[in-house]
Protein backbone atom coordinates (compact mmCIF):
# COMPACT_ATOMS: atom_id res chain seq x y z
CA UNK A 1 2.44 -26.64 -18.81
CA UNK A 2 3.44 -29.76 -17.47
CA UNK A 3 0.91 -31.31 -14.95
CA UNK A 4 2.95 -31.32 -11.37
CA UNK A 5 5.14 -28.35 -12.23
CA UNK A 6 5.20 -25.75 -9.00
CA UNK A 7 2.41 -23.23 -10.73
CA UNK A 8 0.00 -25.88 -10.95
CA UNK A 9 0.30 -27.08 -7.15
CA UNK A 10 -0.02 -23.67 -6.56
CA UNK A 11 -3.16 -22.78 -8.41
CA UNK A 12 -4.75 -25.81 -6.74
CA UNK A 13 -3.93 -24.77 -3.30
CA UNK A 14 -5.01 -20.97 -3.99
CA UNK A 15 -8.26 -22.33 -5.72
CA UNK A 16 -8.76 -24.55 -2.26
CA UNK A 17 -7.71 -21.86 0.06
CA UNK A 18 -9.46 -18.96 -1.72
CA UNK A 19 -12.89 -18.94 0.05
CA UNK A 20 -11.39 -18.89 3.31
CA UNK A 21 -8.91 -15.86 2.41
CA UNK A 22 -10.24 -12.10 3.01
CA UNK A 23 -10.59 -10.25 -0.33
CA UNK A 24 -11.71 -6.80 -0.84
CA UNK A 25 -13.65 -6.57 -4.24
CA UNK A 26 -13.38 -3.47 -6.10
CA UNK A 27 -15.62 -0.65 -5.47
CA UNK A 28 -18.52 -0.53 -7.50
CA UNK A 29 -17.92 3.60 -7.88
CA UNK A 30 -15.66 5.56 -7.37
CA UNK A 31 -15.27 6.33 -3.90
CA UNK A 32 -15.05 10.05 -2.45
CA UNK A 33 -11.60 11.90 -1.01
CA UNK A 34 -13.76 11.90 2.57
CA UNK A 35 -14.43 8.12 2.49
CA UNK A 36 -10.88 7.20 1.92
CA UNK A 37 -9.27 9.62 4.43
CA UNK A 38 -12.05 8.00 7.02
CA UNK A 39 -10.64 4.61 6.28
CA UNK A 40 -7.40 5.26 6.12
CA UNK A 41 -7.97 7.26 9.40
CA UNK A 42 -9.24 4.28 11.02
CA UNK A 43 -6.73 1.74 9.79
CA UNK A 44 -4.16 4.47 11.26
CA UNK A 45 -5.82 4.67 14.37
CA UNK A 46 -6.89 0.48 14.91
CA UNK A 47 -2.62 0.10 14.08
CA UNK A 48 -1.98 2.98 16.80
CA UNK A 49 -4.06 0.73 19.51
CA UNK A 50 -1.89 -1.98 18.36
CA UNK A 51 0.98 -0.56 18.85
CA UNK A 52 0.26 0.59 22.21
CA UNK A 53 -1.13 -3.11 23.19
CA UNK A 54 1.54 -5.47 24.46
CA UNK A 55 2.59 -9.02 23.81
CA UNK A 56 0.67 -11.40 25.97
CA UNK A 57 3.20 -12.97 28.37
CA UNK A 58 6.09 -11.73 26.83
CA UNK A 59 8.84 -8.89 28.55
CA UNK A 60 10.60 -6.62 26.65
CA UNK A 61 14.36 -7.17 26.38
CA UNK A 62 16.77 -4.64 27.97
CA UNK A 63 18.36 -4.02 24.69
CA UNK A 64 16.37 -3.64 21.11
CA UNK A 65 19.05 -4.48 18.58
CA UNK A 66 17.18 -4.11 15.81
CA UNK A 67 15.97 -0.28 16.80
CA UNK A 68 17.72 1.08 13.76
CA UNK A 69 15.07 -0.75 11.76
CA UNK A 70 11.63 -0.25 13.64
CA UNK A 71 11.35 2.95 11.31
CA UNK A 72 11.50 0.95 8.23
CA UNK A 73 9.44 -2.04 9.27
CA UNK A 74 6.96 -0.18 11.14
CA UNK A 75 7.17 -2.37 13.89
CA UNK A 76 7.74 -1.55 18.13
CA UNK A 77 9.13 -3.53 20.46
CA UNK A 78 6.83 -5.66 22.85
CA UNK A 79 3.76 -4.85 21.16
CA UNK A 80 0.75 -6.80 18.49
CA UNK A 81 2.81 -4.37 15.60
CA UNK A 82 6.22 -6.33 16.58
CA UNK A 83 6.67 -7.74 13.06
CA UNK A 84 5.39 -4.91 11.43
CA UNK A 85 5.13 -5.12 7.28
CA UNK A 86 8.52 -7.08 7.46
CA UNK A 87 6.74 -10.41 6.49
CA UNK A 88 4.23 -8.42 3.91
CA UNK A 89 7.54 -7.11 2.24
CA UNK A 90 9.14 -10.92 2.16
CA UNK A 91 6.51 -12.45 1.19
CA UNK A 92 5.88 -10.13 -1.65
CA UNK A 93 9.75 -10.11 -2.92
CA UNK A 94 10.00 -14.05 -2.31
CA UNK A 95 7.42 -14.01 -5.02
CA UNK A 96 7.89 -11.98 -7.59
CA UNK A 97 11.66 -13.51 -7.56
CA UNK A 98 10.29 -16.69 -8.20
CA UNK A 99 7.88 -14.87 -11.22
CA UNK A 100 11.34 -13.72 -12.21
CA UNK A 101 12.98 -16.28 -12.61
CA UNK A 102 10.29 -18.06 -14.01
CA UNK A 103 10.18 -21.04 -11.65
CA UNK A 104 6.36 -19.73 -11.21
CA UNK A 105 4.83 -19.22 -14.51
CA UNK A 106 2.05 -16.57 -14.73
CA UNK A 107 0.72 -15.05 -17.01
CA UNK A 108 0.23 -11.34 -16.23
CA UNK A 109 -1.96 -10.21 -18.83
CA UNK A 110 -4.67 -12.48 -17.98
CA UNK A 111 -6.56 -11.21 -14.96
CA UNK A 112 -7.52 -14.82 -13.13
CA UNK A 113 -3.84 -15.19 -13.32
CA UNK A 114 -2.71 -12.20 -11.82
CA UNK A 115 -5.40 -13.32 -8.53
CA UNK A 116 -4.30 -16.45 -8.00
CA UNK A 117 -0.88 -14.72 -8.14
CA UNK A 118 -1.92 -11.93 -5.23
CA UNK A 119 -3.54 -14.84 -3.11
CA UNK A 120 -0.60 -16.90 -3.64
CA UNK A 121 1.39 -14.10 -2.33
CA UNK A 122 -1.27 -13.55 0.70
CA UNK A 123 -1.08 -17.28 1.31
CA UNK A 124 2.64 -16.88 1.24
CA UNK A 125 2.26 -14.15 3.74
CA UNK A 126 0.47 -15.84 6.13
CA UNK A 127 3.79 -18.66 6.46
CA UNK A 128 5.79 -15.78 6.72
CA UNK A 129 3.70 -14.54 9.48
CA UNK A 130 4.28 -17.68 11.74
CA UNK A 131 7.67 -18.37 11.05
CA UNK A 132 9.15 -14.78 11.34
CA UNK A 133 7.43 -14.86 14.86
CA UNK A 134 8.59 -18.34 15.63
CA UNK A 135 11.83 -17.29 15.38
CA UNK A 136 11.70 -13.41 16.48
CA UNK A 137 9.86 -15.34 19.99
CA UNK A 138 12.85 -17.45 20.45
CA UNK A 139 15.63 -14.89 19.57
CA UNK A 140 14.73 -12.15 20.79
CA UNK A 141 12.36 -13.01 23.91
CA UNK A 142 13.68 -16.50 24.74
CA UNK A 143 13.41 -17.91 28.07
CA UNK A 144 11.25 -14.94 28.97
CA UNK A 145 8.26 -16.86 27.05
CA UNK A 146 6.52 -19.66 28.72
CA UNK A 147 5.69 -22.87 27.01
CA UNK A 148 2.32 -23.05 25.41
CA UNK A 149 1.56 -26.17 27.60
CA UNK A 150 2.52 -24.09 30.46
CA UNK A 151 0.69 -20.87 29.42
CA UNK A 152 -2.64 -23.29 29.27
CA UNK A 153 -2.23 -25.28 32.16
CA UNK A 154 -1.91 -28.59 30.94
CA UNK A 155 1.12 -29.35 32.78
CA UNK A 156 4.72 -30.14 31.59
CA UNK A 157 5.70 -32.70 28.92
């Protein structure tokens, strides 16, 4: 592999970034029906609270044009869920188009590669995170959101 190609820069980041990223190691045994369905029961009820919390300074729009998609994103208007999975989803195709098309090269069948594929793609993630909301704040809410410098009292600019 050549020394500054893209998979390189990107294994150094990842290998940087790693300790700082959340990982869930695999379970030593194998885990019981009941202590899944408790997890999973918790996840669905912590993402329920979230849902029902609003967006700090923020007021919903009259008009939601993208309700015909709030099913498929899992995502509601005005609330902590308001992106939803979208940027999980884009993050996760933006990568494995790039594996395609071989601009990242990774070898699959070797597990290190495969993680420092995953926390590429959680790294990923977490850009797709803040711009999606960059720009869903300034579409969709607009003037309705006050300046940070504003929100925080340290006066205008």
């Amino acid at each position: 592999m050549v020394e500054g190609s893209i998979s390189n820069i990107i294994r150094k980041v990842v290998f940087k970034a790693e300790p700082y990223i959340p990982q869930v190691p695999k379970p030593k045994k194998k885990i019981s029906l009941q202590t899944r369905l408790l997890w999973c029961g918790l996840a669905l009820l912590i993402y329920m609270v979230m849902g029902q919390t609003p967006l700090f300074g923020a007021t919903v729009p009259a008009f939601d044009f993208l309700q015909f998609a709030r099913v498929i994103f899992a995502s509601q208007q005005g609330t902590l869920v308001e992106l939803g999975i979208g940027p999980i989803v884009t993050a996760g195709l933006l990568m494995q188009l790039l594996k395609g098309s071989d601009i990242l090269k990774f070898d699959f069948k070797k597990p290190e590669e495969r993680g420092v594929f995953q926390t590429a793609t959680k790294l990923v993630t977490y850009v797709v995170i803040i711009a999606e909301s960059i720009v869903y704040a300034a579409a969709v809410y607009g003037p309705g959101v006050p300046e940070p410098y504003v929100l925080y009292g340290l006066g205008s600019w």
